[in-house]
C-alpha atoms as a PDB file:
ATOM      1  CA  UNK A   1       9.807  -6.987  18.567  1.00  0.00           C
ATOM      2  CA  UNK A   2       7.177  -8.615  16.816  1.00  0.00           C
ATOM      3  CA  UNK A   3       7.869 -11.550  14.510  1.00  0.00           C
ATOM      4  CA  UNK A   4       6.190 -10.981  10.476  1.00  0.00           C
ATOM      5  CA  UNK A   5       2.593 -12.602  11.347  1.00  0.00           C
ATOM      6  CA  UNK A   6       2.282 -15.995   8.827  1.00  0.00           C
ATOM      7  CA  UNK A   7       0.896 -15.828   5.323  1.00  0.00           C
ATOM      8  CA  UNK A   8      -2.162 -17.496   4.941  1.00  0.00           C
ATOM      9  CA  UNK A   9      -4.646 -17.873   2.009  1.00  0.00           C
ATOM     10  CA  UNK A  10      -7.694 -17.240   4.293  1.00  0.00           C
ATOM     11  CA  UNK A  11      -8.416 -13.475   6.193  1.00  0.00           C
ATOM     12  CA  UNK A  12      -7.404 -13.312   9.680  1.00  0.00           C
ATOM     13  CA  UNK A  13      -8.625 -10.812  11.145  1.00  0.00           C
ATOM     14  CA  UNK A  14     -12.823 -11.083  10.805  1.00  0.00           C
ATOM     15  CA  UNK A  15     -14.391  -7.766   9.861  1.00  0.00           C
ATOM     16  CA  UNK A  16     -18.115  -7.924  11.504  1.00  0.00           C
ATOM     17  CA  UNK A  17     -19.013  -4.505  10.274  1.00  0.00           C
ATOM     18  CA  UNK A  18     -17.514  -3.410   6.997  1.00  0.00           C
ATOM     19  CA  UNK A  19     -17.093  -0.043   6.188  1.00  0.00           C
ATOM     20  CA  UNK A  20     -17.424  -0.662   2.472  1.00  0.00           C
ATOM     21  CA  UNK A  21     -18.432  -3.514   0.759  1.00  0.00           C
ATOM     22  CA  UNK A  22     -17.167  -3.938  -3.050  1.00  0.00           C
ATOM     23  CA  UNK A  23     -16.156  -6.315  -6.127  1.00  0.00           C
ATOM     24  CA  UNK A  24     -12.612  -6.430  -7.768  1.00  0.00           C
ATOM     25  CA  UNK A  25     -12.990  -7.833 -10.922  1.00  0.00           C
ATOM     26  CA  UNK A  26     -10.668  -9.047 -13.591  1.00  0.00           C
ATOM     27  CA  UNK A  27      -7.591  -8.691 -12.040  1.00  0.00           C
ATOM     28  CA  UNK A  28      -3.757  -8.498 -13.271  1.00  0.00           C
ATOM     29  CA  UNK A  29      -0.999  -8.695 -11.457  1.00  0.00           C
ATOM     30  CA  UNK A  30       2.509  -7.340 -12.474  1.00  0.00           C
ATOM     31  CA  UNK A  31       4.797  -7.814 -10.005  1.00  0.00           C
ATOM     32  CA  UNK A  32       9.003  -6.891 -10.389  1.00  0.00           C
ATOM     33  CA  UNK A  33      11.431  -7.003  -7.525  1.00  0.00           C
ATOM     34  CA  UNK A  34      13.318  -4.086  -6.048  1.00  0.00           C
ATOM     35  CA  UNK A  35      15.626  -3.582  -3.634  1.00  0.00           C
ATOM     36  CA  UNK A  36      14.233  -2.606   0.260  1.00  0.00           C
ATOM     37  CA  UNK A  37      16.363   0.058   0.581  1.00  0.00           C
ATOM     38  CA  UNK A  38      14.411   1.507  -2.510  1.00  0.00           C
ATOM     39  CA  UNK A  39      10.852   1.146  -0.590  1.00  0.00           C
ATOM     40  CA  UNK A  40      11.994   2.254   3.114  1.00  0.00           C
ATOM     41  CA  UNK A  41      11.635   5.859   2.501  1.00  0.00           C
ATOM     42  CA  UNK A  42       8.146   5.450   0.292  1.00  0.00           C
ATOM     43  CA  UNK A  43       6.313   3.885   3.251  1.00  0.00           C
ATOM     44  CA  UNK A  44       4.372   4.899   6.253  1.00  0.00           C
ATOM     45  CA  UNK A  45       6.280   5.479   9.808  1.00  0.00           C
ATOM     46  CA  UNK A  46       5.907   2.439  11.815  1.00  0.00           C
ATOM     47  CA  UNK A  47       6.285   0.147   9.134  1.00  0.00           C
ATOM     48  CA  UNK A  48       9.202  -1.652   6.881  1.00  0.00           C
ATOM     49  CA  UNK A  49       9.388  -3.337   3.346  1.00  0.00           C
ATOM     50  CA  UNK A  50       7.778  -7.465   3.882  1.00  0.00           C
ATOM     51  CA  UNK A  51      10.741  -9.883   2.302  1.00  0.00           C
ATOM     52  CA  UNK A  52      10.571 -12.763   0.576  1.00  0.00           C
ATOM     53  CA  UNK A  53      13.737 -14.455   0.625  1.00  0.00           C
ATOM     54  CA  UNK A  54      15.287 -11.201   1.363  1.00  0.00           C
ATOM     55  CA  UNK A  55      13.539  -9.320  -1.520  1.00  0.00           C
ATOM     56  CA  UNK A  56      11.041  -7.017  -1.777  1.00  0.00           C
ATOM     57  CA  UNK A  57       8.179  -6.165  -4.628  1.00  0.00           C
ATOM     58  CA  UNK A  58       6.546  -3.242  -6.487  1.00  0.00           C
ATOM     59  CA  UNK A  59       3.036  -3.826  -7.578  1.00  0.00           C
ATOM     60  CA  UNK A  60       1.261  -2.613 -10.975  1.00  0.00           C
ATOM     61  CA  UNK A  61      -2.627  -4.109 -10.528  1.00  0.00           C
ATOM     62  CA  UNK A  62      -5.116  -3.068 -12.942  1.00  0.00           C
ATOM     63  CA  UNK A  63      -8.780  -4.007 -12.192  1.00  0.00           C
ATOM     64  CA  UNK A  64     -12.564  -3.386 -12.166  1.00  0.00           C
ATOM     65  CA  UNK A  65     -13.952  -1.883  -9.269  1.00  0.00           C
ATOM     66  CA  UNK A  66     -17.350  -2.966  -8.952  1.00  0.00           C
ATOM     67  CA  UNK A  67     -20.292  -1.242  -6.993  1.00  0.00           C
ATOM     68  CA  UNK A  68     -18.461   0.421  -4.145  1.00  0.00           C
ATOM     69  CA  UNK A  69     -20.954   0.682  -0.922  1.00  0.00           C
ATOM     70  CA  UNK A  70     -20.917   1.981   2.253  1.00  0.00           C
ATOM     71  CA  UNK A  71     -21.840  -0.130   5.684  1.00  0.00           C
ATOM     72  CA  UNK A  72     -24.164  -2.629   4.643  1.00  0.00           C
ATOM     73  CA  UNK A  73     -26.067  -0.797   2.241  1.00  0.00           C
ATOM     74  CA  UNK A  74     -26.357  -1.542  -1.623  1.00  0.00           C
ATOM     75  CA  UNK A  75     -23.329  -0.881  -4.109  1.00  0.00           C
ATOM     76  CA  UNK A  76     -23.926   1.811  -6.308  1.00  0.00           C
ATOM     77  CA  UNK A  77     -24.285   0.758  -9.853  1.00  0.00           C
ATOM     78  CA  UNK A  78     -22.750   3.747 -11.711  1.00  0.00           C
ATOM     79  CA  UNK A  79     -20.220   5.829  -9.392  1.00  0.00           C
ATOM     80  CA  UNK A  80     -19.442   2.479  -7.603  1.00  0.00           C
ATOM     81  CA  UNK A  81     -17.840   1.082 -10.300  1.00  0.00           C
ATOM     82  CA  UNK A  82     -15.438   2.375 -12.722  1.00  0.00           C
ATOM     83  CA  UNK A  83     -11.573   0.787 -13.783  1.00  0.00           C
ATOM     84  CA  UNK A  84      -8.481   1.206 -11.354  1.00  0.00           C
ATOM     85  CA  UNK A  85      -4.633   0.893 -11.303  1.00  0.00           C
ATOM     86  CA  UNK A  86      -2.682   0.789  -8.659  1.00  0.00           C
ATOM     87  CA  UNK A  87       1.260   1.031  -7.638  1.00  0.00           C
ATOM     88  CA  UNK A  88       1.889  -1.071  -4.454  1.00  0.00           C
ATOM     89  CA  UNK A  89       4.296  -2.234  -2.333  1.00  0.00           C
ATOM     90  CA  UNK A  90       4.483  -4.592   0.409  1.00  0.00           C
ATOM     91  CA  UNK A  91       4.794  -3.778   4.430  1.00  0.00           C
ATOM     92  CA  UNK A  92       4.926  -5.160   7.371  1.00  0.00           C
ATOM     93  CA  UNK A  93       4.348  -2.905  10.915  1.00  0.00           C
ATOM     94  CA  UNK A  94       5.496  -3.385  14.636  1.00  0.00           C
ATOM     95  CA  UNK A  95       2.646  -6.000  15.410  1.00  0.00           C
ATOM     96  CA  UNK A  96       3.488  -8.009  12.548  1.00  0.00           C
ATOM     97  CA  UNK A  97       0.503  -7.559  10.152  1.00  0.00           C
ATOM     98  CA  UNK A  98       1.377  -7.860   6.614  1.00  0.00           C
ATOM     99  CA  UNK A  99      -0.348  -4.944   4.248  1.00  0.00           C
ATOM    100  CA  UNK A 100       0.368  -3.378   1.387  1.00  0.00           C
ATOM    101  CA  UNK A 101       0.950   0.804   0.492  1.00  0.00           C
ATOM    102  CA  UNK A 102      -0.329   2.312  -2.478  1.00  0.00           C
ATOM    103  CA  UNK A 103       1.545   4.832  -3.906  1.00  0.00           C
ATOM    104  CA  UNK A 104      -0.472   5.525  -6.881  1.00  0.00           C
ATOM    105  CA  UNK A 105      -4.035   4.638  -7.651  1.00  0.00           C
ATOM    106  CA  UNK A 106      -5.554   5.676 -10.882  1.00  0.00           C
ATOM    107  CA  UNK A 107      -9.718   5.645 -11.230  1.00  0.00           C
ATOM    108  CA  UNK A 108     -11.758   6.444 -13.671  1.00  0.00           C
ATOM    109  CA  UNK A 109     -14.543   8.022 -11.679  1.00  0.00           C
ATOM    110  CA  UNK A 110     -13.670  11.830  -9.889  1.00  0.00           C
ATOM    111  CA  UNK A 111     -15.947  11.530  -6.775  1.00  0.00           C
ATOM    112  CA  UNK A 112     -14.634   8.109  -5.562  1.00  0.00           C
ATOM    113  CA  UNK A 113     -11.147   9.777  -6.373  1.00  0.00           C
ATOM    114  CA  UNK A 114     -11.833  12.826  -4.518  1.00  0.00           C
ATOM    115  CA  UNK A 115     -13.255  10.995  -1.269  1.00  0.00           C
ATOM    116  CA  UNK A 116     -10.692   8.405  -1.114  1.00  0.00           C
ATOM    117  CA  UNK A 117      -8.313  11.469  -1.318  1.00  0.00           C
ATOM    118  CA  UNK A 118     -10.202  13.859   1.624  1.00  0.00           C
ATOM    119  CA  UNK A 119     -11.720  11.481   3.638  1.00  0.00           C
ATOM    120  CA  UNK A 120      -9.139   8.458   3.812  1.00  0.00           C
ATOM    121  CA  UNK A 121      -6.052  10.247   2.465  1.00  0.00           C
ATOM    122  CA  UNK A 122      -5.289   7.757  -0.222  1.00  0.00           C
ATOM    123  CA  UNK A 123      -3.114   8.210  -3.339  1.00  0.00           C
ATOM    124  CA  UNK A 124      -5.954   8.563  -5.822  1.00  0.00           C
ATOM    125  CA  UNK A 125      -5.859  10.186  -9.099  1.00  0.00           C
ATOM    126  CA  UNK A 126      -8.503  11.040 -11.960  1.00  0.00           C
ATOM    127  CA  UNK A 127      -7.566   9.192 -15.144  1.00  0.00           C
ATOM    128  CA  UNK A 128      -9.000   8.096 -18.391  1.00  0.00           C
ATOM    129  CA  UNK A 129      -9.485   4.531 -18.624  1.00  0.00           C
ATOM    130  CA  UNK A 130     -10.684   1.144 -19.896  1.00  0.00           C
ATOM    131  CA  UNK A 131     -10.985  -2.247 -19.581  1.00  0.00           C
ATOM    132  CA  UNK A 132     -11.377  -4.733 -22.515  1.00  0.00           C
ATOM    133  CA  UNK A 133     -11.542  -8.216 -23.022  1.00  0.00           C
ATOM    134  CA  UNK A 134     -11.270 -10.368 -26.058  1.00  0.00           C
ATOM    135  CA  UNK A 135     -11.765 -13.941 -25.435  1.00  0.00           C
ATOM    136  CA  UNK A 136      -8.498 -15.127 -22.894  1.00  0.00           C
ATOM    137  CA  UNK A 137      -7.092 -11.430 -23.459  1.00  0.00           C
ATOM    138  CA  UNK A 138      -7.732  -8.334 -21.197  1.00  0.00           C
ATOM    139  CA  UNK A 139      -6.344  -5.111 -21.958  1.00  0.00           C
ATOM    140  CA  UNK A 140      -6.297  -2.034 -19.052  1.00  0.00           C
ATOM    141  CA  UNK A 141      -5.558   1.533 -20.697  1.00  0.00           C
ATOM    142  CA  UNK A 142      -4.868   4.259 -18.236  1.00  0.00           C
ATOM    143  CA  UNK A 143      -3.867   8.197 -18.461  1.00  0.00           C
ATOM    144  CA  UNK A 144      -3.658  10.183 -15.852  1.00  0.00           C
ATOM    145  CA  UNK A 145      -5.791  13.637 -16.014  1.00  0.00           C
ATOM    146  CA  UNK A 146      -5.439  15.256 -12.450  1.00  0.00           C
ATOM    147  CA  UNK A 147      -3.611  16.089 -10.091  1.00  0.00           C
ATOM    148  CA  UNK A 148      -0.818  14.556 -11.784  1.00  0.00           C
ATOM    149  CA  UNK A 149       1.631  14.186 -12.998  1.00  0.00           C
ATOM    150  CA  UNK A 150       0.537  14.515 -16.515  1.00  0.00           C
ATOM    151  CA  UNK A 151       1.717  12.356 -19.013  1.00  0.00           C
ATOM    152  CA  UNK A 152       1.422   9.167 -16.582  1.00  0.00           C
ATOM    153  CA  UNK A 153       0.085   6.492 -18.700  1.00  0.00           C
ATOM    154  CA  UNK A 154      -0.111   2.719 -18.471  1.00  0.00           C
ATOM    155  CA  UNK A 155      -1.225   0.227 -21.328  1.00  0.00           C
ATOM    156  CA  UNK A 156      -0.672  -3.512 -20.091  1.00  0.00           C
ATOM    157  CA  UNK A 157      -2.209  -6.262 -22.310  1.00  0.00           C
ATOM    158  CA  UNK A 158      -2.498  -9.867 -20.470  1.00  0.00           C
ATOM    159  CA  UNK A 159      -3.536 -13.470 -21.920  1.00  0.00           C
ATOM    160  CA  UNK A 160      -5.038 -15.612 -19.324  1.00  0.00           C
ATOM    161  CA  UNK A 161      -3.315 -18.877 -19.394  1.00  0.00           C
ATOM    162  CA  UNK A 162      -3.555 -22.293 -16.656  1.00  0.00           C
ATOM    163  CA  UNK A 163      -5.739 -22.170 -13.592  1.00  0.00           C
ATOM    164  CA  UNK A 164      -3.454 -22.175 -10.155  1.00  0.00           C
ATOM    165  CA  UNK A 165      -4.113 -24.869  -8.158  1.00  0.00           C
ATOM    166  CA  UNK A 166      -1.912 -24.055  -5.516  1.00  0.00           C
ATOM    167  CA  UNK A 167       0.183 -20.779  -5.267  1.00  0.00           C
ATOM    168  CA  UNK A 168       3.745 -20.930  -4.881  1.00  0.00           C
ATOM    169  CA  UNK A 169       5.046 -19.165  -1.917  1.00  0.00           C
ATOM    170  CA  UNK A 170       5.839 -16.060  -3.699  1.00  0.00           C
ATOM    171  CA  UNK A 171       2.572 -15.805  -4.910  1.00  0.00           C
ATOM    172  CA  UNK A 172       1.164 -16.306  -2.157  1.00  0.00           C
ATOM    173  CA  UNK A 173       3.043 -13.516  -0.773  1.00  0.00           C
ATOM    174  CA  UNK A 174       1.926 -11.518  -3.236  1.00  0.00           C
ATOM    175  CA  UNK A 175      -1.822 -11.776  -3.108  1.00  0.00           C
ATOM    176  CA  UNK A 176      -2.454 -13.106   0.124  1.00  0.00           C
ATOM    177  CA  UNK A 177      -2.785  -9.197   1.423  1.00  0.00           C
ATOM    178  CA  UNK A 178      -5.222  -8.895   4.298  1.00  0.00           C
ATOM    179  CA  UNK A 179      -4.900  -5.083   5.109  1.00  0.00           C
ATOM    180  CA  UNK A 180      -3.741  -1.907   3.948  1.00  0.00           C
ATOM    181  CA  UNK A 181      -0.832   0.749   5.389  1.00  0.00           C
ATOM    182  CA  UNK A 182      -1.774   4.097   5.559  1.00  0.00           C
ATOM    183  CA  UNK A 183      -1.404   7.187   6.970  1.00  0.00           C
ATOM    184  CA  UNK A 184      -4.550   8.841   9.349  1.00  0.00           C
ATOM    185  CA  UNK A 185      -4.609  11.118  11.793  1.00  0.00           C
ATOM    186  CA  UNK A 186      -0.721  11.799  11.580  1.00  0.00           C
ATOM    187  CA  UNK A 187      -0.494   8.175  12.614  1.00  0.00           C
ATOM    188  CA  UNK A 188       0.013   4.732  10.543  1.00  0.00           C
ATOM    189  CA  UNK A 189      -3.117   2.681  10.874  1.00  0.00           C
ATOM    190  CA  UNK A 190      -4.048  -0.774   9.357  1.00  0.00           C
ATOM    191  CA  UNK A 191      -7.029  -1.135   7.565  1.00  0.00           C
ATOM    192  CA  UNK A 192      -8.089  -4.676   7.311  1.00  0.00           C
ATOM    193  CA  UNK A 193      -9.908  -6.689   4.332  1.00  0.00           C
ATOM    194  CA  UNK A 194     -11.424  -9.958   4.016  1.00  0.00           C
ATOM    195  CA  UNK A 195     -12.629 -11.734   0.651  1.00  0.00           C
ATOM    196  CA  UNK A 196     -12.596 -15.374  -0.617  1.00  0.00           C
ATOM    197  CA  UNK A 197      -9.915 -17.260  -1.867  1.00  0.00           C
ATOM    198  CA  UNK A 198      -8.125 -15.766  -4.919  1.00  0.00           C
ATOM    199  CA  UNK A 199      -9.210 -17.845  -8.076  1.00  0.00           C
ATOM    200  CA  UNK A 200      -5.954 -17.137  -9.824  1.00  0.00           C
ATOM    201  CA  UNK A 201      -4.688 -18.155 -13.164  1.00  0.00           C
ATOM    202  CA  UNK A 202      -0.967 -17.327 -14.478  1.00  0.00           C
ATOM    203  CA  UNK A 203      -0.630 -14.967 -17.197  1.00  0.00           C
ATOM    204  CA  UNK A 204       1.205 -14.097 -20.243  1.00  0.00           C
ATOM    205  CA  UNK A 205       2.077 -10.463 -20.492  1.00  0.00           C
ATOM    206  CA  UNK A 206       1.344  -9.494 -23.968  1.00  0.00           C
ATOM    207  CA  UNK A 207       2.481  -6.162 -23.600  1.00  0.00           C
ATOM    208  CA  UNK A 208       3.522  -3.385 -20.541  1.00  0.00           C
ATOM    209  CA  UNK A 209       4.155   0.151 -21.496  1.00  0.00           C
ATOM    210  CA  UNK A 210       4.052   2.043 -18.575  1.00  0.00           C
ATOM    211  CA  UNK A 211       5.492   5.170 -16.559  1.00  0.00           C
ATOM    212  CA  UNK A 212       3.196   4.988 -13.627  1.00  0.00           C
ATOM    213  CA  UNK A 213       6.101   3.206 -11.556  1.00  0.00           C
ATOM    214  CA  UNK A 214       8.205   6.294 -12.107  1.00  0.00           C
ATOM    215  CA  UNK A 215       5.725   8.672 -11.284  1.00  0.00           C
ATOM    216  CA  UNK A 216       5.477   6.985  -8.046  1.00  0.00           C
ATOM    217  CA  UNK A 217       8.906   7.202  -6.950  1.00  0.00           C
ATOM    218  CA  UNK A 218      10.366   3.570  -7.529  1.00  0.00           C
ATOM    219  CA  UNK A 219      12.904   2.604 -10.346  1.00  0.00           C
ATOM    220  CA  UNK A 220      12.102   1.916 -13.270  1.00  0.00           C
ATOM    221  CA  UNK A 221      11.782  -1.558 -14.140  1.00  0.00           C
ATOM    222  CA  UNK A 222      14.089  -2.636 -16.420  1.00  0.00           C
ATOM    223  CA  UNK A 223      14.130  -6.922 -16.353  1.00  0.00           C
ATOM    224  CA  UNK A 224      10.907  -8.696 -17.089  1.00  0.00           C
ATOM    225  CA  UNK A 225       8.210  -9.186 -14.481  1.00  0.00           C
ATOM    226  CA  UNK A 226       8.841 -12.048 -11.958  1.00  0.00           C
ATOM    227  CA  UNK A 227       5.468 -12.407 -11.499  1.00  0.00           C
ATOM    228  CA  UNK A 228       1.966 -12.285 -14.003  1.00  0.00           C
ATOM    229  CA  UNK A 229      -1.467 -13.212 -12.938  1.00  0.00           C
ATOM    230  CA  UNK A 230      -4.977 -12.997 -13.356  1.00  0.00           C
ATOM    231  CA  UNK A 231      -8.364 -13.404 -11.568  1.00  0.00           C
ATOM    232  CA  UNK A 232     -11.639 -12.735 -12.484  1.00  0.00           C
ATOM    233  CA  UNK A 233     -12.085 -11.395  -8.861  1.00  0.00           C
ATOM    234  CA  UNK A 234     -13.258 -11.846  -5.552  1.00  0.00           C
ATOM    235  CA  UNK A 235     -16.196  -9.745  -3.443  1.00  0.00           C
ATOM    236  CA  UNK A 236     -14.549  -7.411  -0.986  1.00  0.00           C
ATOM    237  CA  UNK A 237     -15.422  -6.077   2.672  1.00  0.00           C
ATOM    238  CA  UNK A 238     -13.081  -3.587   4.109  1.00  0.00           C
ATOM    239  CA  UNK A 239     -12.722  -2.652   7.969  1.00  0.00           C
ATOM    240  CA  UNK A 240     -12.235   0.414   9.481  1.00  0.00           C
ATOM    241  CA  UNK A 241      -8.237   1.409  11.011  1.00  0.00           C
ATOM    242  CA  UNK A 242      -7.386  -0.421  13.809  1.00  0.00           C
ATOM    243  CA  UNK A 243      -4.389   0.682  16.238  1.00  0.00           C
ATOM    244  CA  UNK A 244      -1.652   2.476  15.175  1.00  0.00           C
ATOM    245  CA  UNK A 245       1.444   0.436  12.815  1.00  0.00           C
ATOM    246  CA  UNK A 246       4.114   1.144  15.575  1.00  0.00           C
ATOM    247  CA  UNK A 247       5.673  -1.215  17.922  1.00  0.00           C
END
């Protein structure tokens, strides 16, 4: 049995040809506990909820993604780039990598939506949205068009507050995510990423009114977020799968 593989702030596993290249830009992240036995069923075979201190997480992240590109070629200005929100949760698989699982991720732009569905079978959905920022306040609007369900909407308002100057070990846990879970091929695969340091800041949440949670099949959360951050973002290379989640 393989042990959980160590968090660390830096990527571990080097990605000398990236399948896409991109920018995430100004980042929040709402984060609320739940309990593992709520996440088991919602991920991939091969793979079980990552605990912190015996306690697992559900993700809202609402961001800019910022010219999308494939191999090494240049990021496309226009269909690259367009607002997302995602649902997450946090994995772990038989050889110990640490990843996240998107249940829901909301974009703005229909052909990134409908290749990320066909070609990489991930949870992407066609929504109107935007991102604004007022001086140290950024707010991400989001509602969902297709497939659905309709009616899935997300408003979250955040006020940047104090630079980070060292994460504590939740939040750590929380950003330091150096892969994805996902399904390919009838078989869970890793995906790796690698990126710079996070440049993080905490947050205020000014306001959350959101259903997207629900819609993906988690509870509903009802205390306040444990966690609220914000970056203005980090460039991105993504790797293609590597071998199979499963012990």
């Amino acid at each position: 049995m393989f042990e959980p593989a160590p968090i660390t702030p830096d990527a571990p596993y080097p990605i000398a040809a990236p399948l896409l290249t991109q920018h995430w830009l100004d980042l929040c992240f709402v984060h609320w506990a739940v309990p593992p036995d709520a996440v088991a069923p919602l991920l991939p075979r091969g793979t079980s909820p990552d605990l912190h201190d015996g306690v697992t997480y559900v993700g809202l992240v609402a961001f800019r993604m910022h010219r999308v590109g494939w191999l090494r070629l240049p990021g496309l200005p226009y269909l690259g780039s367009f607002p997302e929100t995602n649902v997450r949760l946090y994995s772990v698989d038989g050889h110990g990598r640490r990843g996240v699982v998107f249940r829901s991720m909301d974009a703005s732009r229909l052909l990134p939506v409908l290749i990320g569905r066909a070609g990489f079978r991930l949870p992407y959905l066609w929504s109107r949205m935007r991102v604004r920022a007022s001086g140290d306040t950024v707010t991400y609007s989001s509602s969902r068009r297709w497939p659905g369900p309709r009616g899935a909407d997300s408003r979250i308002v955040v006020r940047r507050g104090e630079r980070v100057a060292e994460p504590t070990e939740l939040e750590h846990f929380l950003t330091a995510r150096w892969g994805m879970h996902n399904t390919f091929f009838r078989a869970a695969s890793f995906l790796p990423n690698d990126h710079p340091r996070w440049p993080l800041f905490r947050a205020e949440l000014v306001d959350c009114e959101e259903n997207l949670v629900a819609a993906a099949g988690l509870p509903v959360p009802r205390e306040a977020p444990v966690s609220v951050l914000y970056s203005p973002g980090v460039p991105v290379r993504l790797g293609g799968p590597l071998r199979p989640a499963g012990r």
